[in-house]
PDB file of N, CA and C in Angstrom:
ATOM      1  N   UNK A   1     -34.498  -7.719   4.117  1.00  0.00           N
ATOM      2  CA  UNK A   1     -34.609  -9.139   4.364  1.00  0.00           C
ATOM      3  C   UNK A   1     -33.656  -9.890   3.428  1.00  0.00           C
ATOM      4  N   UNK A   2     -33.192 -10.642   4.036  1.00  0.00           N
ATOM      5  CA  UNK A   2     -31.705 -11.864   3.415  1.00  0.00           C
ATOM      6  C   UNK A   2     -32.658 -12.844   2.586  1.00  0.00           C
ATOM      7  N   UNK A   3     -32.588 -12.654   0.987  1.00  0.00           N
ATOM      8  CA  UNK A   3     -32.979 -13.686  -0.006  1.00  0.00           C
ATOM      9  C   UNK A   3     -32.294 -15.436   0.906  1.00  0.00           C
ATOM     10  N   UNK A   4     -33.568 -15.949   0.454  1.00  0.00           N
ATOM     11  CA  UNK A   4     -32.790 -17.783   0.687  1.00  0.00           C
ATOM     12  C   UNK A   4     -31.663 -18.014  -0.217  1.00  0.00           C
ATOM     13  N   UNK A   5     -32.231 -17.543  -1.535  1.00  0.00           N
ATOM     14  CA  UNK A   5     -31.062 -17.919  -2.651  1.00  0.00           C
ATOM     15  C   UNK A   5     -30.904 -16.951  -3.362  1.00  0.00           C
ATOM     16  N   UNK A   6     -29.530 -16.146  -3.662  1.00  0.00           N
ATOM     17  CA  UNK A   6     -29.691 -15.582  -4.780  1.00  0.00           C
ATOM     18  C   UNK A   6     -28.626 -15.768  -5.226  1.00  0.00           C
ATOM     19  N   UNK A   7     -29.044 -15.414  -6.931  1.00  0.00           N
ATOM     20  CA  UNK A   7     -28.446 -15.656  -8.317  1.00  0.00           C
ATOM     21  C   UNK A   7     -27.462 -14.688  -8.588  1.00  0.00           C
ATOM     22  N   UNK A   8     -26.985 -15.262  -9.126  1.00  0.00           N
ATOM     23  CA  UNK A   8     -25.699 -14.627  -9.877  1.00  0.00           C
ATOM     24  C   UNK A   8     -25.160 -14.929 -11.567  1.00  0.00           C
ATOM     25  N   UNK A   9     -24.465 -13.677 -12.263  1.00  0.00           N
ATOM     26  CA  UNK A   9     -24.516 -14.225 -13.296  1.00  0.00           C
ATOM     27  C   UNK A   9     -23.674 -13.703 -13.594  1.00  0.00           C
ATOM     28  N   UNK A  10     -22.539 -13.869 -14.306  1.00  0.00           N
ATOM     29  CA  UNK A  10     -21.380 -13.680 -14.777  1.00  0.00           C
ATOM     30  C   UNK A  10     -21.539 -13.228 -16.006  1.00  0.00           C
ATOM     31  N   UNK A  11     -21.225 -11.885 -16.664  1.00  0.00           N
ATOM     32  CA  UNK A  11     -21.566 -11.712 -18.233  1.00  0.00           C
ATOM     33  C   UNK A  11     -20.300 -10.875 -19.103  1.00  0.00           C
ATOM     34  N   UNK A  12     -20.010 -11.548 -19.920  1.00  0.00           N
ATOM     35  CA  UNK A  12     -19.133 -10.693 -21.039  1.00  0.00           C
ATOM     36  C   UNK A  12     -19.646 -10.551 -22.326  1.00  0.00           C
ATOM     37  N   UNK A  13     -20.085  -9.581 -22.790  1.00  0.00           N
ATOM     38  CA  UNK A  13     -21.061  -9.535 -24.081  1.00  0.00           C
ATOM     39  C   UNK A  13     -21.967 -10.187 -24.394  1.00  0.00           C
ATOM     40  N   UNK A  14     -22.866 -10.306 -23.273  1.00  0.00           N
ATOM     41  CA  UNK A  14     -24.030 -10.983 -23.466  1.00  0.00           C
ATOM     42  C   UNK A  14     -25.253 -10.218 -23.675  1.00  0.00           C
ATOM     43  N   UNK A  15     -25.030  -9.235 -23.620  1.00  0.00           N
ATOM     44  CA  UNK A  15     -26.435  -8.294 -23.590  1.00  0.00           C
ATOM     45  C   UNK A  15     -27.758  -8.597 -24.830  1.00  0.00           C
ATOM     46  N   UNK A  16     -27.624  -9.428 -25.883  1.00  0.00           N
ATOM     47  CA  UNK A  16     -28.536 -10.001 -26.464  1.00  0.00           C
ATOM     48  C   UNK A  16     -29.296 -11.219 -26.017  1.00  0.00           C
ATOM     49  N   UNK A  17     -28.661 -11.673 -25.655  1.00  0.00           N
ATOM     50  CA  UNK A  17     -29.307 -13.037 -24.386  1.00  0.00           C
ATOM     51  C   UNK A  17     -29.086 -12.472 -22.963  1.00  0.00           C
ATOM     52  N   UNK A  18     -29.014 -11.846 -22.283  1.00  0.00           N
ATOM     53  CA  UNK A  18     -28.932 -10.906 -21.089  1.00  0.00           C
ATOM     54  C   UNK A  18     -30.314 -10.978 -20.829  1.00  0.00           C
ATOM     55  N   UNK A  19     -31.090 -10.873 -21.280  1.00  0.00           N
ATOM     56  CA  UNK A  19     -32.505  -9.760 -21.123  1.00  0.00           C
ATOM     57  C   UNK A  19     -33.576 -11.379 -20.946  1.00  0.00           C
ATOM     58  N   UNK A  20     -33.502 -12.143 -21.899  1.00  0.00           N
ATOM     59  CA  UNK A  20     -34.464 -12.996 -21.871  1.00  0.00           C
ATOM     60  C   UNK A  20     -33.678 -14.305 -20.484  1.00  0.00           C
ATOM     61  N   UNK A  21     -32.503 -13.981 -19.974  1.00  0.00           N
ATOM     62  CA  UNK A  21     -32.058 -14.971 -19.239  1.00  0.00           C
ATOM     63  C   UNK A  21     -33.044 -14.095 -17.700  1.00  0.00           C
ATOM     64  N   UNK A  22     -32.619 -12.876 -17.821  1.00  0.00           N
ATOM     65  CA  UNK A  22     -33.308 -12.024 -16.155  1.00  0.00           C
ATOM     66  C   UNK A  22     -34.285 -12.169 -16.165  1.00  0.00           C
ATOM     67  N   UNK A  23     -35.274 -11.840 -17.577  1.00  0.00           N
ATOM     68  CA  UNK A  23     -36.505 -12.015 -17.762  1.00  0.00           C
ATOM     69  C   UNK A  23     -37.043 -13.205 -16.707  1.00  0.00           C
ATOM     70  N   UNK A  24     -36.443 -14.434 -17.080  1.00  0.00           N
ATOM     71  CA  UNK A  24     -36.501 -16.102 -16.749  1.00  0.00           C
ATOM     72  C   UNK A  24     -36.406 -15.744 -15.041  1.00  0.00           C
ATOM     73  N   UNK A  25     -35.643 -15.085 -14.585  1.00  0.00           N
ATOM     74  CA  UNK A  25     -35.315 -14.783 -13.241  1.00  0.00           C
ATOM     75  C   UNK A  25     -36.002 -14.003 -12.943  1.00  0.00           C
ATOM     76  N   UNK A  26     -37.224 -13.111 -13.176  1.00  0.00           N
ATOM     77  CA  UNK A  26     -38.016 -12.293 -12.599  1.00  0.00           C
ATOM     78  C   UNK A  26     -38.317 -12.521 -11.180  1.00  0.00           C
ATOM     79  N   UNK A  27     -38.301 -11.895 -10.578  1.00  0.00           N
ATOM     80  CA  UNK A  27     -38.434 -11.944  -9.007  1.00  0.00           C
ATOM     81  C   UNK A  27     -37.533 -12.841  -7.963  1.00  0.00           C
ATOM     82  N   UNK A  28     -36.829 -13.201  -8.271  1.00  0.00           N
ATOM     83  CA  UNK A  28     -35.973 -13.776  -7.545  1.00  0.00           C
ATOM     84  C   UNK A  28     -34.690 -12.803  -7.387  1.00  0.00           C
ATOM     85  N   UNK A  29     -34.061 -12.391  -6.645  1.00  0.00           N
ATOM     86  CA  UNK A  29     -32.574 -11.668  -5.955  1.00  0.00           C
ATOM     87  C   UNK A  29     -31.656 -12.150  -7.492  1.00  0.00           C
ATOM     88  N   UNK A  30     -31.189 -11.009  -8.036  1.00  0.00           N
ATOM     89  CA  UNK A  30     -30.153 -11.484  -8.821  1.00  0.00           C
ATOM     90  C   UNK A  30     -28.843 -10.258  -8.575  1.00  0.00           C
ATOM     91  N   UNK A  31     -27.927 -10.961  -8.987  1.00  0.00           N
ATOM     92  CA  UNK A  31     -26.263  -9.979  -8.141  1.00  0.00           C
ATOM     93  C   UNK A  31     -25.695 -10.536 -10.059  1.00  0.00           C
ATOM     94  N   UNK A  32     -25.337  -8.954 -10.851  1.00  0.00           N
ATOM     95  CA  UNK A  32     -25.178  -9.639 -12.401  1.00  0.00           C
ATOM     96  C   UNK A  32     -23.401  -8.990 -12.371  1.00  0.00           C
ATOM     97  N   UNK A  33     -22.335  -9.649 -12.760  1.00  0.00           N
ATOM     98  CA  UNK A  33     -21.204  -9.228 -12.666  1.00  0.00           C
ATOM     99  C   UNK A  33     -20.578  -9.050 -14.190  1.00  0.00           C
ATOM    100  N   UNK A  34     -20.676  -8.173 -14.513  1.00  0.00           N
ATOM    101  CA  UNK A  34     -20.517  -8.019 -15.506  1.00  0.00           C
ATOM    102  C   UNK A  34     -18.920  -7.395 -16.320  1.00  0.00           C
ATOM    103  N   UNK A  35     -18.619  -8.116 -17.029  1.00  0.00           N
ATOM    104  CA  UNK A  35     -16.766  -8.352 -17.108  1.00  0.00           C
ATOM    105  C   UNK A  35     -16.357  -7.284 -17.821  1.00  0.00           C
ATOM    106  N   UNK A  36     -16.442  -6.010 -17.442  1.00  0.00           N
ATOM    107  CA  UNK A  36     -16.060  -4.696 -18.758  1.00  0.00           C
ATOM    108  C   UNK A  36     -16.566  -5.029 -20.485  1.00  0.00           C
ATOM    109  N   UNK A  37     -18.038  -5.729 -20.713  1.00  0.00           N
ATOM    110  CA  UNK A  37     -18.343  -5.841 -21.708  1.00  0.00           C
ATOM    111  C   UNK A  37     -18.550  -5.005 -22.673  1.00  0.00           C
ATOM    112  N   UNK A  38     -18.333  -4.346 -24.188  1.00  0.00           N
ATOM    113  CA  UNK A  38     -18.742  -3.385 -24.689  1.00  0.00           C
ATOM    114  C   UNK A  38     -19.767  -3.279 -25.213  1.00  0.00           C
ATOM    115  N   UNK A  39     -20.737  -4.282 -25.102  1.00  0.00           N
ATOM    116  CA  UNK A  39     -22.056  -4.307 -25.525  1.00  0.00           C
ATOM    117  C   UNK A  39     -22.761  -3.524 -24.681  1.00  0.00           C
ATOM    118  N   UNK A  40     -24.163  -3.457 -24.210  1.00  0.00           N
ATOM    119  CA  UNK A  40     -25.502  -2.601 -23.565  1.00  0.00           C
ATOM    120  C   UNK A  40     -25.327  -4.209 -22.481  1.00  0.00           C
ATOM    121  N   UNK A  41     -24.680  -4.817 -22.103  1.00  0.00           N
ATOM    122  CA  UNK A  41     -24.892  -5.838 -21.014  1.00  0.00           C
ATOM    123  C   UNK A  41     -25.218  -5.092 -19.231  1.00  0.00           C
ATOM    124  N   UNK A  42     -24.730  -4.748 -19.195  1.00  0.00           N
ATOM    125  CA  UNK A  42     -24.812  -3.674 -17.629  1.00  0.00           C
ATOM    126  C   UNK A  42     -26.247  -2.782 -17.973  1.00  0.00           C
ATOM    127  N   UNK A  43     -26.055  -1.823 -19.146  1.00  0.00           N
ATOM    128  CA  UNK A  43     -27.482  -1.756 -19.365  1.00  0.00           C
ATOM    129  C   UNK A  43     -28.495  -2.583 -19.069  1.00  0.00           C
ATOM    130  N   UNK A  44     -28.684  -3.416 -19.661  1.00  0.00           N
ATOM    131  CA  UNK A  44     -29.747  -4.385 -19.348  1.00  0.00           C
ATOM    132  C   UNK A  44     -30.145  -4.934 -18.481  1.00  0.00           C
ATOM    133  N   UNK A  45     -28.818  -5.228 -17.720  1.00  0.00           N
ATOM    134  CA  UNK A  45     -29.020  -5.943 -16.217  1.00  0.00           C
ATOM    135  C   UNK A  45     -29.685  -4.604 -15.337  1.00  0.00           C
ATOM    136  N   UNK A  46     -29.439  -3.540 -15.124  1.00  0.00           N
ATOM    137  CA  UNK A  46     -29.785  -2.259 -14.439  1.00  0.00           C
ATOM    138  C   UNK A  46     -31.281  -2.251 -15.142  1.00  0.00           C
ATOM    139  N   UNK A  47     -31.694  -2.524 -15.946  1.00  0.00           N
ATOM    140  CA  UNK A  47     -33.459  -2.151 -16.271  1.00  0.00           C
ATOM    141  C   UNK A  47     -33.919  -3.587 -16.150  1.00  0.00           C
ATOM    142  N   UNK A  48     -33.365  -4.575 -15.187  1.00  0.00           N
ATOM    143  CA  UNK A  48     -34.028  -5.568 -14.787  1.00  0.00           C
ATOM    144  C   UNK A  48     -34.168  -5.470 -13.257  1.00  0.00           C
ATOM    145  N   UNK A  49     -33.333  -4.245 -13.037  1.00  0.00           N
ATOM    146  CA  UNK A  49     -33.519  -4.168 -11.488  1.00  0.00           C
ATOM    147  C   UNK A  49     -32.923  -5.033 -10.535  1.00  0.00           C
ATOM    148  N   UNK A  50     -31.411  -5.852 -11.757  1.00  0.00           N
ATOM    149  CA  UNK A  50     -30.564  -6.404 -10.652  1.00  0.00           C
ATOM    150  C   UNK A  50     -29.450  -5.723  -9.841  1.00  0.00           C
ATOM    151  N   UNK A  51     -28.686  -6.118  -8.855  1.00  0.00           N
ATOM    152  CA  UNK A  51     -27.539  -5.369  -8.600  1.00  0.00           C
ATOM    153  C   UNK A  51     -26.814  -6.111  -9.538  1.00  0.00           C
ATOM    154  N   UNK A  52     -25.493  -5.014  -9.663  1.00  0.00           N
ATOM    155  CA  UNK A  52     -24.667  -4.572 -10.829  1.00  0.00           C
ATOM    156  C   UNK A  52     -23.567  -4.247 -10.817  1.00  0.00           C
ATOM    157  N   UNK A  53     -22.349  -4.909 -11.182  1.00  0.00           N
ATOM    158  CA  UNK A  53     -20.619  -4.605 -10.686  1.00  0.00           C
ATOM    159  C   UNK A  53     -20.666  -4.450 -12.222  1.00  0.00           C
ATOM    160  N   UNK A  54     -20.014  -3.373 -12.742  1.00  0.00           N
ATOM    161  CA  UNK A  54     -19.342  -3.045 -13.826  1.00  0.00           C
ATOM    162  C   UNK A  54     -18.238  -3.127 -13.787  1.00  0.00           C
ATOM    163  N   UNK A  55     -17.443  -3.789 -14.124  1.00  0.00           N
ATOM    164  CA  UNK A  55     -15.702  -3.779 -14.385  1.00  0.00           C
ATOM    165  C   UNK A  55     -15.122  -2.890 -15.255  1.00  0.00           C
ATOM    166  N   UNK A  56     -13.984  -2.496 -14.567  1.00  0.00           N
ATOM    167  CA  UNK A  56     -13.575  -1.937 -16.112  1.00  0.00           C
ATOM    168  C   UNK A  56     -12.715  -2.765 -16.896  1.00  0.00           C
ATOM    169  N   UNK A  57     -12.380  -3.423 -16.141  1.00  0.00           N
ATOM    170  CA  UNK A  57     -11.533  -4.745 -16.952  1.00  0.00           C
ATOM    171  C   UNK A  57     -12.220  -5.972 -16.841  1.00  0.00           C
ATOM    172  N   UNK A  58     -12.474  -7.295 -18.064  1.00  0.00           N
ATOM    173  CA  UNK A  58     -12.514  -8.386 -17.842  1.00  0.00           C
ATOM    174  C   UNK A  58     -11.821  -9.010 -16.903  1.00  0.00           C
ATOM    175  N   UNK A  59     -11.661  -9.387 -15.391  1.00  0.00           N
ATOM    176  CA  UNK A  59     -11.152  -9.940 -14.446  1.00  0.00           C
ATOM    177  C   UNK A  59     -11.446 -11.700 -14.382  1.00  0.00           C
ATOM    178  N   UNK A  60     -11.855 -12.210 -15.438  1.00  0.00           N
ATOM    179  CA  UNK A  60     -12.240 -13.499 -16.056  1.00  0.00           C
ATOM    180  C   UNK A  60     -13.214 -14.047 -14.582  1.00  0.00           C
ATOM    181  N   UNK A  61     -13.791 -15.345 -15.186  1.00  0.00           N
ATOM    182  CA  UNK A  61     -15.092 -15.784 -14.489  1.00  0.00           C
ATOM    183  C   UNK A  61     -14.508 -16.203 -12.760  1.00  0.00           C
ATOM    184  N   UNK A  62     -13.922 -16.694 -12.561  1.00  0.00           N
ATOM    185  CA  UNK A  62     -13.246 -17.080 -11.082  1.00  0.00           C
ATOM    186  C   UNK A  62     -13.012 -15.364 -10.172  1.00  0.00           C
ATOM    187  N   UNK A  63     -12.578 -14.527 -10.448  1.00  0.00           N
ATOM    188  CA  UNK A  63     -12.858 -13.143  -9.932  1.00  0.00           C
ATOM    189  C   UNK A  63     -13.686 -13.056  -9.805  1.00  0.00           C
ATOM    190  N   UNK A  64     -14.411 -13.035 -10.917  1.00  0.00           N
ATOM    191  CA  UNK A  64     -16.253 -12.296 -10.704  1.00  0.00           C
ATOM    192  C   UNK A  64     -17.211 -13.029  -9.710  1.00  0.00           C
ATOM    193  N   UNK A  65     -17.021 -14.060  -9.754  1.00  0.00           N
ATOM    194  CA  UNK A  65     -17.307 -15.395  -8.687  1.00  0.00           C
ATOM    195  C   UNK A  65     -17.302 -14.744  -7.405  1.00  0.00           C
ATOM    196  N   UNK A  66     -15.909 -14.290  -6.940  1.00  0.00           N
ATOM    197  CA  UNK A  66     -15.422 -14.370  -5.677  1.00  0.00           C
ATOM    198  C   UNK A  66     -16.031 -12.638  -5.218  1.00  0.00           C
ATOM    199  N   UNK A  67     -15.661 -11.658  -6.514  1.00  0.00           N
ATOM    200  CA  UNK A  67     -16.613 -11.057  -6.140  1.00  0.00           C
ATOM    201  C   UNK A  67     -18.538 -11.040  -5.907  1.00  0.00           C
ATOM    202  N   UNK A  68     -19.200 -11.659  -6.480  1.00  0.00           N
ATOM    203  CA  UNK A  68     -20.069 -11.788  -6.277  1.00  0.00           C
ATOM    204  C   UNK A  68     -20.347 -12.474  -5.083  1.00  0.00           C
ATOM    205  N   UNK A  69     -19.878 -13.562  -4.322  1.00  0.00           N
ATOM    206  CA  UNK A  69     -19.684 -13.526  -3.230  1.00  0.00           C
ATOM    207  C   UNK A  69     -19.380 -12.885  -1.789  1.00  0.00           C
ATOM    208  N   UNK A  70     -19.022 -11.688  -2.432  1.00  0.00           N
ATOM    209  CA  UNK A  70     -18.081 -10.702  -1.047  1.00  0.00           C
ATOM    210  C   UNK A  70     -19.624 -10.125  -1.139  1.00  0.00           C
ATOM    211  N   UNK A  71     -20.444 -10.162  -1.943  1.00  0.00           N
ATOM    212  CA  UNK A  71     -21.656  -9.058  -1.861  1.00  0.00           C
ATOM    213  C   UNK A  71     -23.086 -10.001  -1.536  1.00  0.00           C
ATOM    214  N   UNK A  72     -23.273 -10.843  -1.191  1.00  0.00           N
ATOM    215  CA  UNK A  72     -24.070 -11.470  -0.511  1.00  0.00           C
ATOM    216  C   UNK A  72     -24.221 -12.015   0.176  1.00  0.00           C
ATOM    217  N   UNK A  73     -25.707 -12.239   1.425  1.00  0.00           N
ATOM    218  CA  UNK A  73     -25.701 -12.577   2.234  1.00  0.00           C
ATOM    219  C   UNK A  73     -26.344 -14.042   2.642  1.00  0.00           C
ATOM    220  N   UNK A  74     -26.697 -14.326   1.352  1.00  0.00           N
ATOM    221  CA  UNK A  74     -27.975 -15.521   1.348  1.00  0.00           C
ATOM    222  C   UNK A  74     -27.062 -16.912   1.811  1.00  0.00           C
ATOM    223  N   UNK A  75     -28.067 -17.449   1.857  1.00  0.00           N
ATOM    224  CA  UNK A  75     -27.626 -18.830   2.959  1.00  0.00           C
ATOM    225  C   UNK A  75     -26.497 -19.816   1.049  1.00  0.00           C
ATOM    226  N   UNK A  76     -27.444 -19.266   0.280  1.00  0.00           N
ATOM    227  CA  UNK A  76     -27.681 -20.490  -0.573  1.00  0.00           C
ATOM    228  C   UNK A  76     -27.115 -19.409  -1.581  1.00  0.00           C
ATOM    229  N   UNK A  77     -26.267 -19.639  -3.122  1.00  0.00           N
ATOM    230  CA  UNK A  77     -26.144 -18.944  -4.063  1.00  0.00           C
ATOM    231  C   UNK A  77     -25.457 -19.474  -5.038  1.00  0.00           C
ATOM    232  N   UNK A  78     -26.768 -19.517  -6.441  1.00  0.00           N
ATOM    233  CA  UNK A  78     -26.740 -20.139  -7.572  1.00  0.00           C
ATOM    234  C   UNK A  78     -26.009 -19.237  -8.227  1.00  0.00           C
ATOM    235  N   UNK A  79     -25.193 -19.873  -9.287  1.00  0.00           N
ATOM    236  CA  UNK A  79     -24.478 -19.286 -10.332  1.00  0.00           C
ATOM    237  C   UNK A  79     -24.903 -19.668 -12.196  1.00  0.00           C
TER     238      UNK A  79
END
């Protein structure tokens, strides 16, 4: 079933605030794009049970955007 809205989140070394931001998003569709960070950020997003683009390169926030877009279907999608 096609979420109404889902979230998206753009992350480059965020994995210390990572956890309490998904937390906040519990149950709602989240798509986490994560910019080749070297922190546990992709970690974290994966034990929140979001989907998950690992980069291997930082492709800066306007890429990650457009990818996170190519991967959903929802009518509506917060960033």
């Amino acid at each position: 079933m096609t979420p109404e809205v889902e979230v998206v989140v753009i992350t480059y070394r965020s994995g210390d605030h990572l956890a309490a931001c998904l937390q906040s998003l519990e149950g709602h569709s989240v798509v986490v794009i994560d910019n080749a960070s070297d922190d546990h950020s992709a970690a974290v997003a994966c034990s929140h049970g979001c989907r998950v683009v690992a980069n291997r390169y930082n492709q800066g926030c306007a890429r990650a955007v457009n990818q996170a877009m190519a991967l959903t279907t929802a009518p509506l999608v917060a960033f």
